[in-house]
N, C-alpha and C. Protein backbone atom coordinates (compact mmCIF):
# COMPACT_ATOMS: atom_id res chain seq x y z
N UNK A 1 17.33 6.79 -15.74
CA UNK A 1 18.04 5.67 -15.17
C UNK A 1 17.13 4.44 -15.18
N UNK A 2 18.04 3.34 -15.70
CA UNK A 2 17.10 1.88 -15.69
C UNK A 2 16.84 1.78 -14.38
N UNK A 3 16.32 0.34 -14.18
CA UNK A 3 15.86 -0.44 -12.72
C UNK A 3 17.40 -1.36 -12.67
N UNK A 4 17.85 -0.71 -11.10
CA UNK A 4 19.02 -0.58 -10.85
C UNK A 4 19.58 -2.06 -10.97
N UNK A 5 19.52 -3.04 -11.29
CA UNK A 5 19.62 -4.76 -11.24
C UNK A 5 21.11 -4.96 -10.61
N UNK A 6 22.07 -4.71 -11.16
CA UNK A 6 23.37 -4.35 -9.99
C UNK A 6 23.28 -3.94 -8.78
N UNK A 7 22.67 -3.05 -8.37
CA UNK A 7 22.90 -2.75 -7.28
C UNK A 7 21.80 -3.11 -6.26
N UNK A 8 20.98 -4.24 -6.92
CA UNK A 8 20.09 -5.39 -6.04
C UNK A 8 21.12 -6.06 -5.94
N UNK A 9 21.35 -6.82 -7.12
CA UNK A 9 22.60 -7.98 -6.84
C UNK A 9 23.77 -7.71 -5.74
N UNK A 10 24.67 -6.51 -5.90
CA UNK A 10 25.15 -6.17 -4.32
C UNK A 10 24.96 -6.07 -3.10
N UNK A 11 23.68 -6.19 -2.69
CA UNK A 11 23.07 -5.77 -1.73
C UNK A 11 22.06 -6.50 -1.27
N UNK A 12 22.26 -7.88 -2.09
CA UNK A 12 21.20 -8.85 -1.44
C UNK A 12 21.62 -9.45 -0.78
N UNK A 13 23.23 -9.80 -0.45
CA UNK A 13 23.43 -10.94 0.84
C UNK A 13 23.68 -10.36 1.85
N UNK A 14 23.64 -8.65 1.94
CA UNK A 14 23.61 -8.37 3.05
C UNK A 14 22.45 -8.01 3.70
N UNK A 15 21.22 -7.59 2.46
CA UNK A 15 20.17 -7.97 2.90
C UNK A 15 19.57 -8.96 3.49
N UNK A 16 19.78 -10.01 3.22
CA UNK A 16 19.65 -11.56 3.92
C UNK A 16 20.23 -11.76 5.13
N UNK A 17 21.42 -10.92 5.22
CA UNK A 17 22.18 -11.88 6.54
C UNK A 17 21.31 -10.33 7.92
N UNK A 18 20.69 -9.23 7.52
CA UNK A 18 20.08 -8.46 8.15
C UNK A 18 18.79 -8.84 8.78
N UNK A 19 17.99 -9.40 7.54
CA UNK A 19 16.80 -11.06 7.58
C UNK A 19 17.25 -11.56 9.00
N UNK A 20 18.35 -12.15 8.77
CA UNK A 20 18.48 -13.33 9.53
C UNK A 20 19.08 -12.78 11.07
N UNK A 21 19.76 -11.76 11.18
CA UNK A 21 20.26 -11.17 12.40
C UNK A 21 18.56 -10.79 13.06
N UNK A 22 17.27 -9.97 12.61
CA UNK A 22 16.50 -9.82 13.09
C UNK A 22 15.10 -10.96 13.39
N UNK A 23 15.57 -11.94 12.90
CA UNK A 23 14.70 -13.31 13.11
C UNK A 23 15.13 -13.63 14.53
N UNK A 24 13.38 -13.49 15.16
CA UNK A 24 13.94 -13.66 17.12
C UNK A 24 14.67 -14.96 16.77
N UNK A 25 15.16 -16.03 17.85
CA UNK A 25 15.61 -16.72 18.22
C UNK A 25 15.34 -17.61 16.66
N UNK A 26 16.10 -17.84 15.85
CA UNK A 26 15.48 -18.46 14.34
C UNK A 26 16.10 -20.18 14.27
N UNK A 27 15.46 -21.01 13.76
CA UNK A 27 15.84 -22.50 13.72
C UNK A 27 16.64 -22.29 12.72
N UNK A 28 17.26 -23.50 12.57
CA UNK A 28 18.56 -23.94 12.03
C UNK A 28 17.83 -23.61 10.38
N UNK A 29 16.61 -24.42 9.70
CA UNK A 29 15.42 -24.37 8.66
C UNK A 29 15.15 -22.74 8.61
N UNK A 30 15.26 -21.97 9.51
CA UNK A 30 14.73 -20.99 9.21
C UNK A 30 15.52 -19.89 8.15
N UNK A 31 16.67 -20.31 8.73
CA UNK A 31 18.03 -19.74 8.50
C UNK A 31 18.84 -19.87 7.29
N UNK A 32 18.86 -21.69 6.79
CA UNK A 32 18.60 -21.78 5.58
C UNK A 32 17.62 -21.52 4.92
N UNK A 33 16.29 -21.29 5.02
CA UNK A 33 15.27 -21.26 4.25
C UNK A 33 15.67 -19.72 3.84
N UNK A 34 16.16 -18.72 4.50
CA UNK A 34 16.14 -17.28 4.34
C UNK A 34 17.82 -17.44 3.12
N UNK A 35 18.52 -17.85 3.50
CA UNK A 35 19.63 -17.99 2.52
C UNK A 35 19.68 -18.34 1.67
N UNK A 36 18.70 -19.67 1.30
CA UNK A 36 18.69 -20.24 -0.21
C UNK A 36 17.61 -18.97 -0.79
N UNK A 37 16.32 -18.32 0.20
CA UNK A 37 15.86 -17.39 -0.58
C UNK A 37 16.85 -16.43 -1.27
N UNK A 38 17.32 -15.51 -0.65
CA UNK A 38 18.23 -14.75 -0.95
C UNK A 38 18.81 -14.74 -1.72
N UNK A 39 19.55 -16.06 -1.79
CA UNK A 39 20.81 -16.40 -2.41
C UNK A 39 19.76 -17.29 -4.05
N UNK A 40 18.75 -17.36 -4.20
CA UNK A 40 18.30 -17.73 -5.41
C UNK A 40 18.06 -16.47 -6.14
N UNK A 41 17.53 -15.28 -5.16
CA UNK A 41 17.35 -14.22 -5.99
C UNK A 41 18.46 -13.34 -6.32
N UNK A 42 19.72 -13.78 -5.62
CA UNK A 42 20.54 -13.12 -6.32
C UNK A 42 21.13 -13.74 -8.05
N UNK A 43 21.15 -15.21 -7.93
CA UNK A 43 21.08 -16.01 -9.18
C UNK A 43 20.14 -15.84 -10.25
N UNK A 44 19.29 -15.58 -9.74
CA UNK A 44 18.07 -15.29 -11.02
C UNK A 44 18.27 -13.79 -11.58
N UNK A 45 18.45 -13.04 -10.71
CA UNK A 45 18.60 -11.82 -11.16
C UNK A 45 19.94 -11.73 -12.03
N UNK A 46 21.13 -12.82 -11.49
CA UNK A 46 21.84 -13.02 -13.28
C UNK A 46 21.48 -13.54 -14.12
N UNK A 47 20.78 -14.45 -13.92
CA UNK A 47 20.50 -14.87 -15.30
C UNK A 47 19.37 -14.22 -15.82
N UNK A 48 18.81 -13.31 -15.60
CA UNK A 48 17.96 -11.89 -15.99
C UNK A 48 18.98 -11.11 -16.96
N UNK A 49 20.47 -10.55 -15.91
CA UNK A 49 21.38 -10.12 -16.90
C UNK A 49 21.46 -10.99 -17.98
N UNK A 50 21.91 -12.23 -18.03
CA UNK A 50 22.58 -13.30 -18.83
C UNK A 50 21.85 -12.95 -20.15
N UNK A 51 20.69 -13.20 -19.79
CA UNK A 51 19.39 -13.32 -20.82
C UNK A 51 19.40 -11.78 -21.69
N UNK A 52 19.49 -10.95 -21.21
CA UNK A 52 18.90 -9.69 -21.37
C UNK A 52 20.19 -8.83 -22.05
N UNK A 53 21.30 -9.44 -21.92
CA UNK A 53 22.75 -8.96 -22.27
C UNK A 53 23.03 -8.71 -23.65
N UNK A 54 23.10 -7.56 -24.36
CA UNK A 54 23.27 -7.35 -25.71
C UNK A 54 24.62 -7.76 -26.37
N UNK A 55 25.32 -8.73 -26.64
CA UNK A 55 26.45 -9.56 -26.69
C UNK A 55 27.17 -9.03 -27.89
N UNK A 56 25.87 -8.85 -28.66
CA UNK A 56 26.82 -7.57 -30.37
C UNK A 56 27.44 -6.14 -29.41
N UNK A 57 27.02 -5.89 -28.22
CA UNK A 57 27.25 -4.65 -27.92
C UNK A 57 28.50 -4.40 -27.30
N UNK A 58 30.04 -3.79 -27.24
CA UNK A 58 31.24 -4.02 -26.27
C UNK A 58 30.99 -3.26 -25.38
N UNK A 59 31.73 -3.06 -24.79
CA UNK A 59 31.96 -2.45 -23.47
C UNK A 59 30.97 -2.61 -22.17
N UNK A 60 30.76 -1.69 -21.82
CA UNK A 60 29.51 -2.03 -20.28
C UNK A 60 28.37 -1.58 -20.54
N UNK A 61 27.77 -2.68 -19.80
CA UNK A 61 26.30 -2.33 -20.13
C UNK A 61 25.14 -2.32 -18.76
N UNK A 62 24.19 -2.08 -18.51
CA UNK A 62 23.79 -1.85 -16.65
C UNK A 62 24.64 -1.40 -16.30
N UNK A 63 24.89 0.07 -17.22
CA UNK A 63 25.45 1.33 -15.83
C UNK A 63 24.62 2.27 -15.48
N UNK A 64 25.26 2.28 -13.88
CA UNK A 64 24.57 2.72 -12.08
C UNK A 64 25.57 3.85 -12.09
N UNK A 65 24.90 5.09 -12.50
CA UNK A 65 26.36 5.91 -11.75
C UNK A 65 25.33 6.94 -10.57
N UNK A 66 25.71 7.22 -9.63
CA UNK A 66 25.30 7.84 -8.93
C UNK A 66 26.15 8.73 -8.31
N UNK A 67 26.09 10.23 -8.37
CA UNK A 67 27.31 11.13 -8.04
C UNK A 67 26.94 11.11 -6.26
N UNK A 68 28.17 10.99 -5.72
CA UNK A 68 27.90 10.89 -4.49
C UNK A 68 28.63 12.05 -3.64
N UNK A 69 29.93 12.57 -3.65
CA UNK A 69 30.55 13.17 -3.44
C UNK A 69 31.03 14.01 -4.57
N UNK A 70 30.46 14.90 -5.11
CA UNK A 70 30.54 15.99 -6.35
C UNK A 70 31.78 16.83 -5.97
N UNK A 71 31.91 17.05 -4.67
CA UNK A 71 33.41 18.17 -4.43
C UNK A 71 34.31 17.90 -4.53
N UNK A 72 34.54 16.18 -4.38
CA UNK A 72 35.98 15.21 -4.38
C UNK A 72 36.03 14.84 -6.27
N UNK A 73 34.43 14.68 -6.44
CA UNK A 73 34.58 14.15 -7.66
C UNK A 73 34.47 12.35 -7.28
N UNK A 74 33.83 12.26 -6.58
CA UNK A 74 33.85 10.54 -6.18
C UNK A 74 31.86 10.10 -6.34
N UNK A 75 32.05 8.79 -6.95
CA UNK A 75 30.34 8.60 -7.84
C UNK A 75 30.58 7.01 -7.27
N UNK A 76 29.67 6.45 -6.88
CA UNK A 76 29.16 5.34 -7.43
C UNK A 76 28.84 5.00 -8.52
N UNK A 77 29.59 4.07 -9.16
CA UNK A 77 29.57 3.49 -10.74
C UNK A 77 29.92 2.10 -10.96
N UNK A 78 28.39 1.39 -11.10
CA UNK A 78 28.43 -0.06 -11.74
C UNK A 78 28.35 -0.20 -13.20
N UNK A 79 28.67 -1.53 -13.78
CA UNK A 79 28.43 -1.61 -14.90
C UNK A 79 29.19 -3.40 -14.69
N UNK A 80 28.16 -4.28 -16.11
CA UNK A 80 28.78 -5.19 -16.25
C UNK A 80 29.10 -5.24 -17.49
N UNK A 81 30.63 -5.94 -18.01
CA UNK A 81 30.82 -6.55 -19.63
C UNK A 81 30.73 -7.89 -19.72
N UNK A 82 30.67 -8.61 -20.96
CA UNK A 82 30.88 -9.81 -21.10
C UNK A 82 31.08 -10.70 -20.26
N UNK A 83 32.56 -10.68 -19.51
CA UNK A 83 33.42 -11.56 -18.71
C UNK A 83 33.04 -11.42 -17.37
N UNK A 84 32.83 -10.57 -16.90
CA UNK A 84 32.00 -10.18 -15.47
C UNK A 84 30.74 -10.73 -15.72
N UNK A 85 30.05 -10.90 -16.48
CA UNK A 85 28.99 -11.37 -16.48
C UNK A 85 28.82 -13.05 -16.54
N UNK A 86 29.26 -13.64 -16.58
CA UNK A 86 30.00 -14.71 -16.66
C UNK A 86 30.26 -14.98 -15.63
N UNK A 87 31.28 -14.31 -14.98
CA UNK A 87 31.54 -14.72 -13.42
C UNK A 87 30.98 -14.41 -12.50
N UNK A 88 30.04 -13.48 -12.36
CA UNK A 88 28.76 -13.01 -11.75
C UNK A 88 27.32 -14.26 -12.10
N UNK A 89 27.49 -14.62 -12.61
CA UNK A 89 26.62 -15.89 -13.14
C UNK A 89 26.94 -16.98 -12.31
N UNK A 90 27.96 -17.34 -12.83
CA UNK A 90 29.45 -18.73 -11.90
C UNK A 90 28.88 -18.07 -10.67
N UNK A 91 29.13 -17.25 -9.62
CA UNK A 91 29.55 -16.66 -8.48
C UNK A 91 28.10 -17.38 -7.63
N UNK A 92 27.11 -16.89 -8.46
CA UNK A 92 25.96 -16.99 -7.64
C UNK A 92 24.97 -18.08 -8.04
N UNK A 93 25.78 -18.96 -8.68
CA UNK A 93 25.03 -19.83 -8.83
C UNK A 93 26.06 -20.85 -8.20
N UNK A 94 27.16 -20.78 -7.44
CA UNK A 94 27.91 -21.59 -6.79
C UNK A 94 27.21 -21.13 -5.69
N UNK A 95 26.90 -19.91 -4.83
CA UNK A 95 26.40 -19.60 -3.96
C UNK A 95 25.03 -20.33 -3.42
N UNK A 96 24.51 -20.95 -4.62
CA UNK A 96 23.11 -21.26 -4.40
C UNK A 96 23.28 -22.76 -4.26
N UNK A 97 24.31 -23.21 -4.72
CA UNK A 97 25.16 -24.77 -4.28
C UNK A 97 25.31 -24.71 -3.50
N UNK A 98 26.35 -23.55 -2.58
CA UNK A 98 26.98 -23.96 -1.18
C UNK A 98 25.68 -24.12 -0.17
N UNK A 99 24.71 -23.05 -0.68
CA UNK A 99 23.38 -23.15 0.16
C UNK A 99 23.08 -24.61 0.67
N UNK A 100 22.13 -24.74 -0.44
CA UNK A 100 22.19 -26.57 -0.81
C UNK A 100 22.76 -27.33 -0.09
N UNK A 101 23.87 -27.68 -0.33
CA UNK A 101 24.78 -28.40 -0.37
C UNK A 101 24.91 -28.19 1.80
N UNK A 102 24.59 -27.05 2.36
CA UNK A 102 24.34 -27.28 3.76
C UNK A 102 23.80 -27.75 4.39
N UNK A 103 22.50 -28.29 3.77
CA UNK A 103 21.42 -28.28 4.12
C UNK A 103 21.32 -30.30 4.65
């Protein structure tokens, strides 16, 4: 299995907003400063995909499967194509605007 890059990207704004729930009493600066972090590394880490994306290749590519429930038959399974990748790009790099754009 690769280095899971999806399933950072899922799991970073709730990582952040966990950041920010355990910051004692945190300033207004502190709060953004932890969100634009966050929220840049979730952007960079697409355009890591973006970059890194084999575009001759179809279908999905960064697949995460992880069997989770084997008796039901139920897995955790990521993967991005083309068009998801794209809007996963858009997504979090608007995210890193709205940041901004609070401030």
């Amino acid at each position: 299995m690769s280095f899971p890059v999806l399933s950072i990207m899922l799991f970073t704004p709730a990582i952040g907003a966990i950041v920010i729930a355990l910051l004692n009493r945190p300033s207004q600066q502190q709060v953004r400063g932890v969100a634009l972090a966050f929220s840049l590394l979730s952007f960079l880490l697409s355009v890591y995909l973006f970059i890194v994306f084999d575009r001759s290749k179809p279908g999905m590519q960064f697949e995460e499967i992880l069997c989770w429930l084997p008796a039901i038959g139920s897995s955790y399974h990521l993967g991005i194509d083309g068009i998801s990748l794209i809007m996963t790009l858009l997504t979090t790099l608007i995210g890193v605007l709205v940041v901004l754009v609070s401030w």
